[in-house]
C-alpha atoms as a PDB file:
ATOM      1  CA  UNK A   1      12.568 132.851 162.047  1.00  0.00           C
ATOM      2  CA  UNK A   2      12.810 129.113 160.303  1.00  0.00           C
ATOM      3  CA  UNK A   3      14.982 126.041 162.275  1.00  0.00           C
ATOM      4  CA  UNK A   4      16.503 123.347 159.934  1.00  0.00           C
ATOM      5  CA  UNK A   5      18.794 121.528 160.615  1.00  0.00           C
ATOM      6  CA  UNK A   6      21.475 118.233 158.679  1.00  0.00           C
ATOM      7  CA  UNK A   7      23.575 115.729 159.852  1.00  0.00           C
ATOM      8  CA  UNK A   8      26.144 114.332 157.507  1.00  0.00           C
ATOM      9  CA  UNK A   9      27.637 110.663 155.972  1.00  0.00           C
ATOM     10  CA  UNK A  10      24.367 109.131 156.381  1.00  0.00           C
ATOM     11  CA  UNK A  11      24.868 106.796 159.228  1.00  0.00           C
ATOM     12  CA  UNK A  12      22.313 104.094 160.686  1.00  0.00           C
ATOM     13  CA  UNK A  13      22.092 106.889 163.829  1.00  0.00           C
ATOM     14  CA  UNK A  14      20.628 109.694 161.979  1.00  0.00           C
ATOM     15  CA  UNK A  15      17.485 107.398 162.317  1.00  0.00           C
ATOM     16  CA  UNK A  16      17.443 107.932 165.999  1.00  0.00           C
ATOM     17  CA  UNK A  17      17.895 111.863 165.470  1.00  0.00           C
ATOM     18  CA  UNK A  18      15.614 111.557 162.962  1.00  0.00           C
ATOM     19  CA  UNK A  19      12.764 110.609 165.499  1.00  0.00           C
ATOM     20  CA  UNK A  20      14.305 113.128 168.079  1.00  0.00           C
ATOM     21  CA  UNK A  21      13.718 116.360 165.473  1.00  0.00           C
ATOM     22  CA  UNK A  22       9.618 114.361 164.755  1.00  0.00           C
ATOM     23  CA  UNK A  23       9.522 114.589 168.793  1.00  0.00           C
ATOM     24  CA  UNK A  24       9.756 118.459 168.835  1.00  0.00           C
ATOM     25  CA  UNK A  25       8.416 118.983 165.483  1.00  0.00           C
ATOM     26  CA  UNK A  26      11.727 120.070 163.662  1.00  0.00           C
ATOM     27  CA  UNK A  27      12.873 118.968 160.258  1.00  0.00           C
ATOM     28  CA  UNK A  28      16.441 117.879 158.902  1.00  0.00           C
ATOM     29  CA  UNK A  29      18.097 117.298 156.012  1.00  0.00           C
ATOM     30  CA  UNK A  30      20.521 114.061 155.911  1.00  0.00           C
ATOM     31  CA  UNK A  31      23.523 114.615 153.612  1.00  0.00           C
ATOM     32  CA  UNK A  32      24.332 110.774 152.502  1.00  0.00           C
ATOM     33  CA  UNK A  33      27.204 109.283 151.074  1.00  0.00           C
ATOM     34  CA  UNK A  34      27.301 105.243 150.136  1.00  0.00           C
ATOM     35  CA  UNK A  35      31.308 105.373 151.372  1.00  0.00           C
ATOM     36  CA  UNK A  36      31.200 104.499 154.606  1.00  0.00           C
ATOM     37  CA  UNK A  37      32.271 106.346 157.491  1.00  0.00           C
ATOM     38  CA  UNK A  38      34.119 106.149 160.748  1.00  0.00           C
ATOM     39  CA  UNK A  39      33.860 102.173 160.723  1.00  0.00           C
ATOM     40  CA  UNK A  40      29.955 103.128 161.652  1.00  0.00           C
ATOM     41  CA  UNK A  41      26.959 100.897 159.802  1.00  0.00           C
ATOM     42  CA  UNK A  42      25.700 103.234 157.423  1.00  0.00           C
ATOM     43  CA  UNK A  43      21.821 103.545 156.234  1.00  0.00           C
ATOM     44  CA  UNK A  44      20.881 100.955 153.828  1.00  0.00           C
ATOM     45  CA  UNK A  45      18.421 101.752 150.691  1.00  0.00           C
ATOM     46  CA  UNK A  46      15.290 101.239 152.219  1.00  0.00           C
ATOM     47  CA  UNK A  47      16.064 103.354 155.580  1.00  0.00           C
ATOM     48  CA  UNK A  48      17.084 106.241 152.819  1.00  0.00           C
ATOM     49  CA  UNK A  49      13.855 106.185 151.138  1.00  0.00           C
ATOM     50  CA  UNK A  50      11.809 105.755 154.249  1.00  0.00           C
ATOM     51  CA  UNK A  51      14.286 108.749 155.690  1.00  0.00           C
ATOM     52  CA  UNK A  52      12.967 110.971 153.307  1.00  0.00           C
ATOM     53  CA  UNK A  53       9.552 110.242 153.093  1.00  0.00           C
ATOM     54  CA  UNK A  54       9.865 111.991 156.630  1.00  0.00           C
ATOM     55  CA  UNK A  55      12.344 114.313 156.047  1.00  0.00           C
ATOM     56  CA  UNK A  56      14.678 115.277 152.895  1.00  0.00           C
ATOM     57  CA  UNK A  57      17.973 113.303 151.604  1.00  0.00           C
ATOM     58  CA  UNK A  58      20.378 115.261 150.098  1.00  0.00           C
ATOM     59  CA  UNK A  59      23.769 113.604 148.203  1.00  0.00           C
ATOM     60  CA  UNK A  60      27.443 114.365 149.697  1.00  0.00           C
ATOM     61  CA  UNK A  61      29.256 112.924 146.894  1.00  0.00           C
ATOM     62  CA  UNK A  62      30.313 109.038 146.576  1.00  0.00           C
ATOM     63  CA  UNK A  63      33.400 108.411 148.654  1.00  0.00           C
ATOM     64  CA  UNK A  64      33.619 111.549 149.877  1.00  0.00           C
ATOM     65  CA  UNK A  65      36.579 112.823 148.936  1.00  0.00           C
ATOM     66  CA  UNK A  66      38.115 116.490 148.984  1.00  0.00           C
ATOM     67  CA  UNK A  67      36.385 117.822 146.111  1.00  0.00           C
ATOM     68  CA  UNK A  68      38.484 120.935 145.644  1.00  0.00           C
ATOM     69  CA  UNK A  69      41.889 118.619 145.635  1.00  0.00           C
ATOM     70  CA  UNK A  70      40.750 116.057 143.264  1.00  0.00           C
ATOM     71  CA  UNK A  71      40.742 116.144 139.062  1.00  0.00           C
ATOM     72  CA  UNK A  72      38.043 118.411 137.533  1.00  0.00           C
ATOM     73  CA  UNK A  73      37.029 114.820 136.243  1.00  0.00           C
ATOM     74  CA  UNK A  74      36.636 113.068 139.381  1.00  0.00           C
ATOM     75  CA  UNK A  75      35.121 115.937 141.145  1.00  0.00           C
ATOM     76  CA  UNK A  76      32.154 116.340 138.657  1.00  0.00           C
ATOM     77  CA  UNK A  77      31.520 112.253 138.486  1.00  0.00           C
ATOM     78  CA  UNK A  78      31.595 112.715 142.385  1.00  0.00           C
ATOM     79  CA  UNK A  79      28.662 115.321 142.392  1.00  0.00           C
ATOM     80  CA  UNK A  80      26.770 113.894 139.528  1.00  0.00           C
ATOM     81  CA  UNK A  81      26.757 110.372 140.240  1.00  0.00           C
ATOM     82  CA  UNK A  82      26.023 111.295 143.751  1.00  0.00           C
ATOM     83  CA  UNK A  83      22.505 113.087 142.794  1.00  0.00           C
ATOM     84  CA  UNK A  84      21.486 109.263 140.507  1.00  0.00           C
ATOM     85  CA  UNK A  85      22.456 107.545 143.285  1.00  0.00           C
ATOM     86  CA  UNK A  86      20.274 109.423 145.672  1.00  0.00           C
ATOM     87  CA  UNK A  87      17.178 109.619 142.745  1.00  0.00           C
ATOM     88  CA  UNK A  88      17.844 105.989 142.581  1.00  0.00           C
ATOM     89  CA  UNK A  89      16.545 105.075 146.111  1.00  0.00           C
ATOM     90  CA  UNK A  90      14.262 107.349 146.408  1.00  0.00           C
ATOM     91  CA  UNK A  91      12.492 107.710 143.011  1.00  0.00           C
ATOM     92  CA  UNK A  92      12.217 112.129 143.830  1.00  0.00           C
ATOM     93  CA  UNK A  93      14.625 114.326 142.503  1.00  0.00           C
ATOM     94  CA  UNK A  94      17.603 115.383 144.993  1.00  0.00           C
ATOM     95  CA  UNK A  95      18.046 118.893 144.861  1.00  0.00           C
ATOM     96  CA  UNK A  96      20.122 119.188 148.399  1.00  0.00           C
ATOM     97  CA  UNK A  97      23.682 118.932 148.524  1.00  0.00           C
ATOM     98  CA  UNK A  98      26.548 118.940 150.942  1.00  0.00           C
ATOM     99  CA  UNK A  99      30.009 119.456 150.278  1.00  0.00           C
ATOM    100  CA  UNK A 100      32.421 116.825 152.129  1.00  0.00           C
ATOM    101  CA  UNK A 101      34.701 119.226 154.450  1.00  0.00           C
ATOM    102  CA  UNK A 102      32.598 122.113 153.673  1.00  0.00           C
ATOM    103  CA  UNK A 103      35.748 122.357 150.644  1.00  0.00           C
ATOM    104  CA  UNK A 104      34.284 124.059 147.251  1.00  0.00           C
ATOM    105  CA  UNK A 105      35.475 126.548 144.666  1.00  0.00           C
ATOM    106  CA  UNK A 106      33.802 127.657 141.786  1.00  0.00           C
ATOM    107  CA  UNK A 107      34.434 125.137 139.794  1.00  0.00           C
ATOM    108  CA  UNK A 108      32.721 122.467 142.468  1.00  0.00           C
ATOM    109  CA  UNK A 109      30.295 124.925 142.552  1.00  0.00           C
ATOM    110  CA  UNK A 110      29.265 124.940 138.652  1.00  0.00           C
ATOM    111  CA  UNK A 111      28.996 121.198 138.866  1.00  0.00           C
ATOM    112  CA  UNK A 112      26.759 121.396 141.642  1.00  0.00           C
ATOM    113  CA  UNK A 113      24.594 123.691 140.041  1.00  0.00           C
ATOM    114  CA  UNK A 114      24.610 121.978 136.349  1.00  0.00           C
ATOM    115  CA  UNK A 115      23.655 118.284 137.932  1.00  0.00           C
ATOM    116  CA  UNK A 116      20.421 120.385 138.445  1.00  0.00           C
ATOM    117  CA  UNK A 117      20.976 121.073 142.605  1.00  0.00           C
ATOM    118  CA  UNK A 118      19.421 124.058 143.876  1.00  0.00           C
ATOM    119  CA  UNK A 119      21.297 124.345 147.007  1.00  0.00           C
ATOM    120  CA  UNK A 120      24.551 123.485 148.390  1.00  0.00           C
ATOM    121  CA  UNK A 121      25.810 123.148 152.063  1.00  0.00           C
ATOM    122  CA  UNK A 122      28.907 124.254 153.762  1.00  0.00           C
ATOM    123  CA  UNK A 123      30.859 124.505 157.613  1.00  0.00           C
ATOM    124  CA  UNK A 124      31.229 127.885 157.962  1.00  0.00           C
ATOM    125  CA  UNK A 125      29.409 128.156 161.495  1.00  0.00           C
ATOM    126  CA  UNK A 126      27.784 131.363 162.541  1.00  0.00           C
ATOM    127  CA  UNK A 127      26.050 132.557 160.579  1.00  0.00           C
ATOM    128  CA  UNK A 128      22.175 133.211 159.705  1.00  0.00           C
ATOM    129  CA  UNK A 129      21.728 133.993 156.370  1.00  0.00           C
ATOM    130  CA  UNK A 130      23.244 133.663 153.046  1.00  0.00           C
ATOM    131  CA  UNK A 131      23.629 135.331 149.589  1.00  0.00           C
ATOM    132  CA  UNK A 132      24.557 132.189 147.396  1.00  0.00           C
ATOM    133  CA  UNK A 133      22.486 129.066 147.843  1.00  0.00           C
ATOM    134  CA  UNK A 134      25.234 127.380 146.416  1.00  0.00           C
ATOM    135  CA  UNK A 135      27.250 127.945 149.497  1.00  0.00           C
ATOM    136  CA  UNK A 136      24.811 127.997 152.556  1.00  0.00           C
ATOM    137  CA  UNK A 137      26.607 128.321 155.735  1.00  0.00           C
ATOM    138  CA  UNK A 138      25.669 127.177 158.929  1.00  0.00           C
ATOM    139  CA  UNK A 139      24.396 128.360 162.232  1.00  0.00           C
ATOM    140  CA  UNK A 140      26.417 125.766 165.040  1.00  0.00           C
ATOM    141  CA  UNK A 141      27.737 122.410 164.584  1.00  0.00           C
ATOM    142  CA  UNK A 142      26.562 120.377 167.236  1.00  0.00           C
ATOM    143  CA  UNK A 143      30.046 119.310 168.469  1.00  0.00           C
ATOM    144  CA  UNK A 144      32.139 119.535 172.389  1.00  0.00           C
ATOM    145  CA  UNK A 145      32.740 122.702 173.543  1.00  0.00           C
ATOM    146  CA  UNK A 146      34.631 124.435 175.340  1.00  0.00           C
ATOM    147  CA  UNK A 147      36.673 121.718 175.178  1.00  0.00           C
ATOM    148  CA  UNK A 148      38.492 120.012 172.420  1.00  0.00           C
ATOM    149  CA  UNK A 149      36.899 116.596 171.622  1.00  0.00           C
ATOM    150  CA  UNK A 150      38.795 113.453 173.489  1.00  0.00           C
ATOM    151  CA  UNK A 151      40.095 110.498 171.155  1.00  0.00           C
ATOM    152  CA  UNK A 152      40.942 112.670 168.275  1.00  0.00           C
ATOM    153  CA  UNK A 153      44.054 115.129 166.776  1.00  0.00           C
ATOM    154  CA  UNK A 154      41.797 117.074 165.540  1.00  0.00           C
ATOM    155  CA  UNK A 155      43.058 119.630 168.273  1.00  0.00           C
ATOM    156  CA  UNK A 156      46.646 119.934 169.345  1.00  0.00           C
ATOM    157  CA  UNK A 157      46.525 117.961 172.527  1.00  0.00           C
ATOM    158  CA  UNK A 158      47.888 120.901 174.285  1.00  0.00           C
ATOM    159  CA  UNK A 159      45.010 123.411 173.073  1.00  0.00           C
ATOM    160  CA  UNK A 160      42.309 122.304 175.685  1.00  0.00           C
ATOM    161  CA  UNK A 161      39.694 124.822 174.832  1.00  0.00           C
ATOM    162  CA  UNK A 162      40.223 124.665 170.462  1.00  0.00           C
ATOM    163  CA  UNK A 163      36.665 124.978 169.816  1.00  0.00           C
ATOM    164  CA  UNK A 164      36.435 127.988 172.216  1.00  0.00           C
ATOM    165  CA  UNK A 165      39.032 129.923 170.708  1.00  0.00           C
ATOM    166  CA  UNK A 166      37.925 128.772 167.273  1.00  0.00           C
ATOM    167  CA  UNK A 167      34.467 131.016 167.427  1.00  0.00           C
ATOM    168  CA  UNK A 168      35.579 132.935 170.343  1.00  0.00           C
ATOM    169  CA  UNK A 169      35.792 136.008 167.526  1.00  0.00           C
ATOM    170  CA  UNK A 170      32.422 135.612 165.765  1.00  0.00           C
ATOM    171  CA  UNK A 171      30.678 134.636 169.276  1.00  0.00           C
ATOM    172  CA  UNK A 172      32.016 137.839 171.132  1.00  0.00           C
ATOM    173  CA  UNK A 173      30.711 140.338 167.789  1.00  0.00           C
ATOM    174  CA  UNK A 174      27.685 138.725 168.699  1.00  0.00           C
ATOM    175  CA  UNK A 175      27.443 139.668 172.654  1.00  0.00           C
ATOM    176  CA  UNK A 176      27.164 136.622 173.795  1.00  0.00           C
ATOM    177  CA  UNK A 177      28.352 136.280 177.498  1.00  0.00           C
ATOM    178  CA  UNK A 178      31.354 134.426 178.711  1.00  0.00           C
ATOM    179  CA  UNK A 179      29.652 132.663 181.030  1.00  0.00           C
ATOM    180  CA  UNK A 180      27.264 130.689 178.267  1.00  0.00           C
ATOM    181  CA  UNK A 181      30.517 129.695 176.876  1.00  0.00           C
ATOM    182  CA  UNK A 182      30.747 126.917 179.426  1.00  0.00           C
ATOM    183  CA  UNK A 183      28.868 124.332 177.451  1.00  0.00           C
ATOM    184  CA  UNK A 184      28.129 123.698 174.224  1.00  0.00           C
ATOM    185  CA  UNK A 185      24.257 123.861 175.109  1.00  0.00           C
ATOM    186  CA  UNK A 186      24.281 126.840 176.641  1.00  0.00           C
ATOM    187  CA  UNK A 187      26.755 128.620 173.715  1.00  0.00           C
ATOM    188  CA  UNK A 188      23.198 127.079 171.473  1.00  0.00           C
ATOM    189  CA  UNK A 189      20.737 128.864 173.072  1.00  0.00           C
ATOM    190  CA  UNK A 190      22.523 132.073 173.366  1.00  0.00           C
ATOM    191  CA  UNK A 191      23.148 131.789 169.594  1.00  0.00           C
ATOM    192  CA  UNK A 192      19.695 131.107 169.295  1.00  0.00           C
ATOM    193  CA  UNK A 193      18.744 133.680 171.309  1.00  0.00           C
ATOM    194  CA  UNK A 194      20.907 135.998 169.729  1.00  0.00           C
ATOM    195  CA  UNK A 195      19.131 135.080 166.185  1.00  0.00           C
ATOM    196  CA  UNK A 196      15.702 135.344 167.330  1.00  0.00           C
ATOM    197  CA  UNK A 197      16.080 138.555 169.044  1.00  0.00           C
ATOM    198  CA  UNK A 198      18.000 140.127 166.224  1.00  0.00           C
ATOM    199  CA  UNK A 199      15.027 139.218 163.914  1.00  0.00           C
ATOM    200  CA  UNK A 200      17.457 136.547 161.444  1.00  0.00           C
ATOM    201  CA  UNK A 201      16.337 134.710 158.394  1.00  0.00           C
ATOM    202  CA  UNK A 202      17.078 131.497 160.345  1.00  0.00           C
ATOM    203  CA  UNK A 203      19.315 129.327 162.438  1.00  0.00           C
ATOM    204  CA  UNK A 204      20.801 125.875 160.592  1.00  0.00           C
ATOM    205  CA  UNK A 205      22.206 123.422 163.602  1.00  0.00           C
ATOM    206  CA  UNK A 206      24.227 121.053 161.654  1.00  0.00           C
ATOM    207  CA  UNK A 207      26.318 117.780 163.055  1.00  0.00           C
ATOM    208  CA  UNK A 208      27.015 113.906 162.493  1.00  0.00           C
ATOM    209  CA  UNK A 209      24.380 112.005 164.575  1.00  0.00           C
ATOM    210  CA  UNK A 210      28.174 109.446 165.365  1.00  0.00           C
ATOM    211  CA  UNK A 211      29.763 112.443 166.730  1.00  0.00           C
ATOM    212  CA  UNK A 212      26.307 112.584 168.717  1.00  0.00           C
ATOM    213  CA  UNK A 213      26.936 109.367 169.715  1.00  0.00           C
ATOM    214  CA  UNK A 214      30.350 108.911 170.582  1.00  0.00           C
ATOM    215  CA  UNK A 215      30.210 112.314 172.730  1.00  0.00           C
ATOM    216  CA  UNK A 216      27.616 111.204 174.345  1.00  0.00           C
ATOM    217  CA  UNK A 217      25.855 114.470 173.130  1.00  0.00           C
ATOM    218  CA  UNK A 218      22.395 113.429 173.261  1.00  0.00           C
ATOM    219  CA  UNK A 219      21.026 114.738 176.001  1.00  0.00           C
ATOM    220  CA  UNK A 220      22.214 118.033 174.906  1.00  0.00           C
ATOM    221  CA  UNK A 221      20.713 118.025 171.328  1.00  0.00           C
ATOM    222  CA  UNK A 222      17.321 116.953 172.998  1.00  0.00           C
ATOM    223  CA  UNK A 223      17.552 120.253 175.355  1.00  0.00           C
ATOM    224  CA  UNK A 224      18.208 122.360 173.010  1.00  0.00           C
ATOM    225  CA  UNK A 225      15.376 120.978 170.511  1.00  0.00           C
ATOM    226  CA  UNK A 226      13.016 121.751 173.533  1.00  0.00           C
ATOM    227  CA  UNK A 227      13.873 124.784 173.716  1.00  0.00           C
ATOM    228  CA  UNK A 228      13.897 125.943 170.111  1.00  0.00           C
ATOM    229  CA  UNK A 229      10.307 124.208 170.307  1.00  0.00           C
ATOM    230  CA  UNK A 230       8.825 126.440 173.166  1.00  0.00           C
ATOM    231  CA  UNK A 231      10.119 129.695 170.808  1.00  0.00           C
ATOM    232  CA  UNK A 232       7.708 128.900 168.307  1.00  0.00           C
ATOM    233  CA  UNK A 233       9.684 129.167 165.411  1.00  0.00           C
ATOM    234  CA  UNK A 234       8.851 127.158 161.743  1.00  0.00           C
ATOM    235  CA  UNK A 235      10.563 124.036 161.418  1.00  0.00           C
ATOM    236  CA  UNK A 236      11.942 123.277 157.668  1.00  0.00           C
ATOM    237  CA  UNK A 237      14.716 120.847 155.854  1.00  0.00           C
ATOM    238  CA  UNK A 238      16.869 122.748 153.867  1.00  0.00           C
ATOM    239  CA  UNK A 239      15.500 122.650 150.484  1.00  0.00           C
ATOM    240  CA  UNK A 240      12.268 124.232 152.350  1.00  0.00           C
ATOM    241  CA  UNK A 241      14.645 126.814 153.527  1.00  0.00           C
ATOM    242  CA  UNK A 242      15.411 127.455 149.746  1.00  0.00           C
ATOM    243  CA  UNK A 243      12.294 127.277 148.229  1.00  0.00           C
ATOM    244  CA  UNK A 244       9.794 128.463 150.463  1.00  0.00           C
ATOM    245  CA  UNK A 245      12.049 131.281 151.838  1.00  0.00           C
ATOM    246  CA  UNK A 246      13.640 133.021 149.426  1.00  0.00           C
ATOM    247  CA  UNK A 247      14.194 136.432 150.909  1.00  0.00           C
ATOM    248  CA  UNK A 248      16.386 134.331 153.722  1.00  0.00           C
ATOM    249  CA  UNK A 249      18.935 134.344 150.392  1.00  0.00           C
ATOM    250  CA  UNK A 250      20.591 137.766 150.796  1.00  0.00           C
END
C-alpha cells in the first residue's frame, strides 16, 4: 500500500510539517494559493521552490474562490493562471492540483485537465482508491474529532460530536470499533488499519498544517506518522501516486 499525503493554502507552517513527514520518511504534496489565508503568513517564493525540491507543489487556484459558483471565465483564469504561477517559482511543470472546497463539476474539471494537470484533488474523506484522477478523494482529513472544532460555526454549536456523526456512516461499513472513535488518532490508525489489512491501493491523509496549529494537533499527526512508518508502507506525493501507480486509478 502507498502513504501520501497534502496540506492546503500554502501557509509558512507546512514548512514545519514538511520536516515532520522527512522525519518518518513520508512525502506530501502542498496545494498553494498566493491569496492568503486565515490572517496566517503564507510561504514566500523561495520557501515554494525550496518546498518542492523536497517534496511536490501543486496550484489551488489564485484567490481561492468557489470554482463551481464563479463565471466559466473566472474559473478557467483561476486554474490556468494558477499552474504559471506555480511554474513560475519553481521553473518544473505543476501537474498537481487541488480544488478550493473540494467544489468541481465538469466543467472545472475540463479546465483542469486542458491547463495540462494530470491530477486533481478533492474532500471526499474515506476513501482508498479512485477511478478519475481528476477527482482523487481522500483517505482522513487531519481535523478534531469526535468533537466539533472550538472557535468556529462550522458546526452548529449545539452538535458537539459533528465530525462523528459526519463519517459515522462510512466508518461503521468499514468495522471500525466505537471505541477508536474517541480520538481523532485513534479513528487514523483504525482507518489505516482497516486499509492495510483490506489490501487498498493507498491511504491519502490530507489537512491545513494552521488547522494543525491552532488545534494544537501536532502531537497527534507525529503519532500517527510513527505508526504508518513502523507498517512499512511506500511513501509518495501525489503526482507519484499518479504516475508511478496507475492501477491505484480504478
Amino acid at each position: 500500500m502507498l502513504f501520501t499525503t497534502s496540506w492546503d493554502d500554502g501557509y509558512v507552517l507546512d514548512l514545519a510539517i514538511a520536516s515532520l513527514l522527512e522525519k518518518y520518511d513520508c512525502k506530501g504534496t502542498f496545494y498553494i494559493c498566493p491569496e492568503e489565508q486565515h490572517n496566517r503568513d503564507m510561504l514566500k517564493p523561495e520557501q515554494i521552490k525550496d518546498l518542492n525540491s523536497r517534496h511536490e507543489v501543486g496550484a489551488h487556484s489564485m484567490t481561492h474562490p468557489k470554482l463551481t459558483k464563479v463565471s466559466l471565465d473566472e474559473a478557467k483564469w483561476e486554474i490556468e493562471s494558477s499552474k504559471k504561477w506555480i511554474e513560475e517559482i519553481t521553473g518544473e511543470e505543476c501537474k498537481s492540483f487541488c480544488y478550493p472546497f473540494g467544489l468541481h463539476n465538469d466543467e472545472v474539471k475540463g479546465f483542469v485537465r486542458d491547463a495540462g494537470f494530470e491530477n486533481a484533488r478533492t474532500v471526499e474523506n474515506i476513501k482508498f482508491s479512485s477511478s478519475d484522477p481528476l477527482a482523487m478523494p481522500t483517505s482522513l482529513q487531519i481535523t478534531p474529532f469526535p468533537w466539533r472544532k472550538k472557535w468556529t460555526l462550522w458546526w452548529h454549536p449545539l452538535d458537539h460530536f459533528g465530525p462523528a456523526r459526519a463519517l459515522y456512516g462510512d466508518i461503521r461499513k468499514l468495522g471500525i470499533s466505537i471505541k477508536s472513535c474517541t480520538s481523532w488518532l485513534s479513528l487514523a490508525k483504525a482507518i489505516f488499519t482497516y486499509a492495510k489489512k483490506t489490501d487498498q491501493p493507498y491511504f491519502h491523509l490530507w489537512g491545513h498544517s494552521h488547522e494543525v496549529e491552532k488545534y494544537k494537533m501536532w502531537g497527534q499527526l507525529e503519532s500517527f506518522l510513527e505508526f504508518v512508518k513502523d507498517e512499512g508502507v511506500d511513501g509518495v506525493t501525489n503526482g507519484e501516486l499518479r504516475i508511478g501507480a496507475s492501477e491505484n486509478w480504478r
